[in-house]
PDB file of N, CA and C in Angstrom:
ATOM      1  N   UNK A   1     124.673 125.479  84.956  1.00  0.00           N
ATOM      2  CA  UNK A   1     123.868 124.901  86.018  1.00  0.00           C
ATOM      3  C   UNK A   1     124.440 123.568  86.479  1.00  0.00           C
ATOM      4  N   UNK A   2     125.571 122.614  85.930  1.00  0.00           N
ATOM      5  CA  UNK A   2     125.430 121.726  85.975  1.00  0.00           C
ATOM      6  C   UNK A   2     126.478 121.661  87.011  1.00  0.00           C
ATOM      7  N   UNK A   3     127.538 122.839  86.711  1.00  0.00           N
ATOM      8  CA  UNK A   3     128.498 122.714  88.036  1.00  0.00           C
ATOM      9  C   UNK A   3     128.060 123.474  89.376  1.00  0.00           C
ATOM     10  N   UNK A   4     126.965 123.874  89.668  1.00  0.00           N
ATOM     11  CA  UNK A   4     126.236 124.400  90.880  1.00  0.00           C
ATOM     12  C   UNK A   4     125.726 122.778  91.523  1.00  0.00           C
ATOM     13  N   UNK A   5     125.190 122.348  90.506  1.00  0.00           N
ATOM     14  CA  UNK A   5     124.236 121.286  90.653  1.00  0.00           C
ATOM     15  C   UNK A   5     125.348 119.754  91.469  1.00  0.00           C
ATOM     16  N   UNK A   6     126.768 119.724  90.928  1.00  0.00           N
ATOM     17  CA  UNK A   6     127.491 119.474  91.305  1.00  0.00           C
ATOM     18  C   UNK A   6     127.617 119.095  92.713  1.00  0.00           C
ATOM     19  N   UNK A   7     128.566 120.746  92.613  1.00  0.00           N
ATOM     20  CA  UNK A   7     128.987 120.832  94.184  1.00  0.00           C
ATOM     21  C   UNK A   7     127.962 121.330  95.520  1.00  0.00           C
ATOM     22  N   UNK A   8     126.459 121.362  94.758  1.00  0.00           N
ATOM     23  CA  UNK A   8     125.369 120.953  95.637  1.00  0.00           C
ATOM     24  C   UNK A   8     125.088 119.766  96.042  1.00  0.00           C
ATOM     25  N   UNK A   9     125.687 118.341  95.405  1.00  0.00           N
ATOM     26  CA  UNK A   9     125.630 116.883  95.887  1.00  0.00           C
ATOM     27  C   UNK A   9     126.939 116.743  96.847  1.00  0.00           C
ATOM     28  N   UNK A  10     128.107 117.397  95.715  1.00  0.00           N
ATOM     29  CA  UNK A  10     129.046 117.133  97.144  1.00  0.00           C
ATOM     30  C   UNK A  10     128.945 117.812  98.481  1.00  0.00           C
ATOM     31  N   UNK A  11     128.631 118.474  98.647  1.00  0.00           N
ATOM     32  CA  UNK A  11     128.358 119.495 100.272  1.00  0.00           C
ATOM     33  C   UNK A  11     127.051 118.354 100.681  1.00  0.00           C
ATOM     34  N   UNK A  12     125.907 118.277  99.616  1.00  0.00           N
ATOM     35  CA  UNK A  12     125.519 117.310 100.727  1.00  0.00           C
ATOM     36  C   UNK A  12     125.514 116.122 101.207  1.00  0.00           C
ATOM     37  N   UNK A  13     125.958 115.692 100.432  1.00  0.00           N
ATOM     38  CA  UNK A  13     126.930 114.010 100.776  1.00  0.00           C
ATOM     39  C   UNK A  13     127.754 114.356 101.926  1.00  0.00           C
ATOM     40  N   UNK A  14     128.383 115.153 101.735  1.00  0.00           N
ATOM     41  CA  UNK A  14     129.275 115.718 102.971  1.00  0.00           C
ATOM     42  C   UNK A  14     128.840 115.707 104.424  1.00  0.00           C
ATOM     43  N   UNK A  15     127.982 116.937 104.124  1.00  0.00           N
ATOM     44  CA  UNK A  15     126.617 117.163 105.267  1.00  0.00           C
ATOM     45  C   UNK A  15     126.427 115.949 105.804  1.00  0.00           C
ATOM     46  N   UNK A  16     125.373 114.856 105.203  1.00  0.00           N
ATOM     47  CA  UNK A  16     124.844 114.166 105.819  1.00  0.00           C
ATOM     48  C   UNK A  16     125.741 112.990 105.621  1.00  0.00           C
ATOM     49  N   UNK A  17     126.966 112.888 105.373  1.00  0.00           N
ATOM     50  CA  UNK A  17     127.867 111.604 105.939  1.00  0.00           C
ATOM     51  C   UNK A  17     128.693 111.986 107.415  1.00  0.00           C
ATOM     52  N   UNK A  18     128.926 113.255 107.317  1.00  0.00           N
ATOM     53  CA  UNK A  18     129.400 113.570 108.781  1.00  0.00           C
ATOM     54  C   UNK A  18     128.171 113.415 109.891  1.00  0.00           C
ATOM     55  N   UNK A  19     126.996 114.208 109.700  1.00  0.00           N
ATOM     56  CA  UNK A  19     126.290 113.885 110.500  1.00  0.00           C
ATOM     57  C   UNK A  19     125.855 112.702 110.933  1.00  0.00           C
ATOM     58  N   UNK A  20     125.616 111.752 109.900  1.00  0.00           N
ATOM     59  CA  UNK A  20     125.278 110.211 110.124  1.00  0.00           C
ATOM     60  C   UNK A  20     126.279 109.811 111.304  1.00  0.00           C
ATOM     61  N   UNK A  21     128.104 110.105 110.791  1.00  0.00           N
ATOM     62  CA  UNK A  21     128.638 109.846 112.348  1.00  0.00           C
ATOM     63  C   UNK A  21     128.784 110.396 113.039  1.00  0.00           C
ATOM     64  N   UNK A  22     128.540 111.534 113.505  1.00  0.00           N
ATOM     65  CA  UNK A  22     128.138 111.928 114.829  1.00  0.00           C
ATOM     66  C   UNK A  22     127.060 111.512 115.683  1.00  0.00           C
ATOM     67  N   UNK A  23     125.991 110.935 114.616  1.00  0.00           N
ATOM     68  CA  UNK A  23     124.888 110.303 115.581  1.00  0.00           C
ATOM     69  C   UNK A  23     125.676 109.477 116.028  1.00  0.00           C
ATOM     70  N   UNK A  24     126.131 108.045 115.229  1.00  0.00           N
ATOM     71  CA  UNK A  24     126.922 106.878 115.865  1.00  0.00           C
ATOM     72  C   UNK A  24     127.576 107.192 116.766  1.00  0.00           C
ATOM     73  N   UNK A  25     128.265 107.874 116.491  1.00  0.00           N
ATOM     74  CA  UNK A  25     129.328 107.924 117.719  1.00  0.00           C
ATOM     75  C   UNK A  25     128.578 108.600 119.272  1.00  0.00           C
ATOM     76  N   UNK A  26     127.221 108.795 118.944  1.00  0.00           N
ATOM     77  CA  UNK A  26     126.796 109.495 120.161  1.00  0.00           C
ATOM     78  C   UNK A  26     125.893 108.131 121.155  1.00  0.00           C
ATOM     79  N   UNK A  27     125.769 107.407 120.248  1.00  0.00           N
ATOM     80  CA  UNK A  27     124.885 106.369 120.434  1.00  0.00           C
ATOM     81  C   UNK A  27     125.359 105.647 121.563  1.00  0.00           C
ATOM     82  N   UNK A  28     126.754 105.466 121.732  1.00  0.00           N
ATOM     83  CA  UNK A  28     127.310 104.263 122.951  1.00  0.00           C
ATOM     84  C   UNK A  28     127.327 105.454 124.256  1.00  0.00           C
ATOM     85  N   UNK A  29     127.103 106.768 124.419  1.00  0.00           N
ATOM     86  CA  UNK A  29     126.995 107.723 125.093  1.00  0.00           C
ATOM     87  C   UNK A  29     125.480 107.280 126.098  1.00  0.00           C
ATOM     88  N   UNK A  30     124.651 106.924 125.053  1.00  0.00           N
ATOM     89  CA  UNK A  30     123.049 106.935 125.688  1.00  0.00           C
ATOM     90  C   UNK A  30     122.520 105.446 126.669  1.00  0.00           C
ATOM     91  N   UNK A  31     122.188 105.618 128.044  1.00  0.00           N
ATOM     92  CA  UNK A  31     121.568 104.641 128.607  1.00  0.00           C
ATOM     93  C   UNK A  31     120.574 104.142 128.466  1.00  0.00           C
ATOM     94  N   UNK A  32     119.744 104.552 127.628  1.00  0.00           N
ATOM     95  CA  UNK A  32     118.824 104.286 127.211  1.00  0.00           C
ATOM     96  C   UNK A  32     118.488 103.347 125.928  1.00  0.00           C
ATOM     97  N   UNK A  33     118.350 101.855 125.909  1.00  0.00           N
ATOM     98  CA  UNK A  33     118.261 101.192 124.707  1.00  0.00           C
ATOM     99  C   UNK A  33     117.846 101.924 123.321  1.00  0.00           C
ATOM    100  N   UNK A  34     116.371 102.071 123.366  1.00  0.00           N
ATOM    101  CA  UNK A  34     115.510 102.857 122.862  1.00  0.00           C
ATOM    102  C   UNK A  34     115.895 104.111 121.847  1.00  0.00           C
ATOM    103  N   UNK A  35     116.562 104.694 123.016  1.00  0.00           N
ATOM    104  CA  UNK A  35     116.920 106.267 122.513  1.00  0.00           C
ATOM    105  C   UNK A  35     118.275 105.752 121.571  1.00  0.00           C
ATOM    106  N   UNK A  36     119.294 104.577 121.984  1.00  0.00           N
ATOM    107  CA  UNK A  36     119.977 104.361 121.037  1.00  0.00           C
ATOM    108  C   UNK A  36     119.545 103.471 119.676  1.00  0.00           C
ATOM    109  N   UNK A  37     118.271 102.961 119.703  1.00  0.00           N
ATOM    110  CA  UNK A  37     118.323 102.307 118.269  1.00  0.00           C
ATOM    111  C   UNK A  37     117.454 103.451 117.126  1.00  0.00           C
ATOM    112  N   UNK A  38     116.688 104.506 118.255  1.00  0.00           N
ATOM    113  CA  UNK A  38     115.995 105.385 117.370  1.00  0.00           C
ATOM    114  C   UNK A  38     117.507 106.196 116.652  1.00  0.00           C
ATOM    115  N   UNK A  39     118.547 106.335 117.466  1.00  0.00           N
ATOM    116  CA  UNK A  39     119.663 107.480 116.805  1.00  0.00           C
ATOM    117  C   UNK A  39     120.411 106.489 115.404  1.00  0.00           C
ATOM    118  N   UNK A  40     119.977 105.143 116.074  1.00  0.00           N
ATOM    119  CA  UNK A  40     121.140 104.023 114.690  1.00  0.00           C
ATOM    120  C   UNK A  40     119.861 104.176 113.486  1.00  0.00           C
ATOM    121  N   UNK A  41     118.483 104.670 113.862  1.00  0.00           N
ATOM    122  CA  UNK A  41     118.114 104.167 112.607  1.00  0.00           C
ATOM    123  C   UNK A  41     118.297 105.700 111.811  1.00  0.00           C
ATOM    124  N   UNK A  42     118.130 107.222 112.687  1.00  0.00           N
ATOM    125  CA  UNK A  42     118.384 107.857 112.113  1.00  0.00           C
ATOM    126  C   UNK A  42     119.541 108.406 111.061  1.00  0.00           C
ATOM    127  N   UNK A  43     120.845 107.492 112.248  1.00  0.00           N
ATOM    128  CA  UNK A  43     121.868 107.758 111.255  1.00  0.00           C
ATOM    129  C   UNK A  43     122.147 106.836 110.104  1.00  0.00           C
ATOM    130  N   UNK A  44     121.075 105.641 110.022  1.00  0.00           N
ATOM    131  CA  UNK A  44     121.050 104.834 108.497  1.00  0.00           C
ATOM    132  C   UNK A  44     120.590 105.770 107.750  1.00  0.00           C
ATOM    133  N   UNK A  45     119.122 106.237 107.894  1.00  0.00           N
ATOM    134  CA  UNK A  45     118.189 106.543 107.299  1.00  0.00           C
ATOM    135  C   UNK A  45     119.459 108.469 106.517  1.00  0.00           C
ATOM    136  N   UNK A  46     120.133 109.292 107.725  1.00  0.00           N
ATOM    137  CA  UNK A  46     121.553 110.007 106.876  1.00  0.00           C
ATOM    138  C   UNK A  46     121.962 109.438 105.654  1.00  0.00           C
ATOM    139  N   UNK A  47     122.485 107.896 105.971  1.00  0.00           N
ATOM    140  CA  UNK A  47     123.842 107.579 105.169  1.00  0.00           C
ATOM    141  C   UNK A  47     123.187 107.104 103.995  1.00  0.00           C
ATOM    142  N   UNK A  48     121.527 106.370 103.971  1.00  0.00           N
ATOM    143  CA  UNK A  48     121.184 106.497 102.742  1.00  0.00           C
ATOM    144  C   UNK A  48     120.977 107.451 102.140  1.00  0.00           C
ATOM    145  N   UNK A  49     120.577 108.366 102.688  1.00  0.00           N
ATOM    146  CA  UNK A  49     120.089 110.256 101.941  1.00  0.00           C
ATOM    147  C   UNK A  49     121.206 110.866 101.136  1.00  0.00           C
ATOM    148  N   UNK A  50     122.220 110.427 101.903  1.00  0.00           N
ATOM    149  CA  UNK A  50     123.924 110.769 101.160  1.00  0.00           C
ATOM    150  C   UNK A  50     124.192 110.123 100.142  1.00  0.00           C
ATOM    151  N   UNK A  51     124.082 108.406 100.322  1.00  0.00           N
ATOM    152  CA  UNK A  51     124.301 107.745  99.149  1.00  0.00           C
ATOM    153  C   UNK A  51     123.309 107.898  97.769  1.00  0.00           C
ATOM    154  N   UNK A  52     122.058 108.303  98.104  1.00  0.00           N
ATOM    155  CA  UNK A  52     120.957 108.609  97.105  1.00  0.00           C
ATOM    156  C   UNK A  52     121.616 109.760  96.373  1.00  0.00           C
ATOM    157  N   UNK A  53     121.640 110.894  97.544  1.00  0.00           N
ATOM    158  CA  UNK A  53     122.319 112.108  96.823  1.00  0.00           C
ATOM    159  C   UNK A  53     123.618 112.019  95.571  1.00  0.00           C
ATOM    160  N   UNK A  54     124.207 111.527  95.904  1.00  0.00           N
ATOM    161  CA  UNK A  54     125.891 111.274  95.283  1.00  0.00           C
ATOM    162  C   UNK A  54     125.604 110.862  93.586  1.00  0.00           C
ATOM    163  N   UNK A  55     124.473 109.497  93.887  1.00  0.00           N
ATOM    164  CA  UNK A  55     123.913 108.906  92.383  1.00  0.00           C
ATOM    165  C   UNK A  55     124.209 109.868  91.392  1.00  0.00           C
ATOM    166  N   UNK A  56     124.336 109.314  90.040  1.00  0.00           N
ATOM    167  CA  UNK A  56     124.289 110.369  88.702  1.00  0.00           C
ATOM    168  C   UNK A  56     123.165 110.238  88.528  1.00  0.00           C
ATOM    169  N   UNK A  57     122.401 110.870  88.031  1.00  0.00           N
ATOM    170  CA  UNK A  57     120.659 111.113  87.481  1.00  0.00           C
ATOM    171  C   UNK A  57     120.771 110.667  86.615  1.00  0.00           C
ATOM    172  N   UNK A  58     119.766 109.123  86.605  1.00  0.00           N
ATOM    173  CA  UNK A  58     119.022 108.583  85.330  1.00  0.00           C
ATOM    174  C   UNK A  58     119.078 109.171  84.478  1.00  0.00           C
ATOM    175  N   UNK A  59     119.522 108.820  83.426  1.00  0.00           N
ATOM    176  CA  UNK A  59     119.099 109.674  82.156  1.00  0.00           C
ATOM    177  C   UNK A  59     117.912 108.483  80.911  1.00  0.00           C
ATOM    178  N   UNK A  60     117.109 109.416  80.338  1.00  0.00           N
ATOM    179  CA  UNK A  60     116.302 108.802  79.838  1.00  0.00           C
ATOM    180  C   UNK A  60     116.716 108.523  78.302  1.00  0.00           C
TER     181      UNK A  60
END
């Protein structure tokens, strides 16, 4: 289980570090202030989900 469990963090670290920049990079695209700080916070709110993901699990 532990190497499923694995390369289930790396794919999604993956996942959501690419996606995080594709928002960015879509962001200087939009005329709209607004619509660009809602896409910067979404793509923080990615790059922490990735960095959370990646962590080794606490061990007790």
């Amino acid at each position: 289980m532990g190497l499923i469990k694995t390369l289930a963090k790396i794919y999604g670290n993956y996942f959501l570090t690419v996606q995080g920049v594709k928002v960015m990079k879509t962001i200087k695209k939009d005329d709209n202030a607004v619509v660009g700080l809602g896409k910067l916070f979404i793509a923080d709110k990615l790059m922490d989900t990735a960095r959370w993901l990646i962590k080794p699990e606490e061990r007790e």
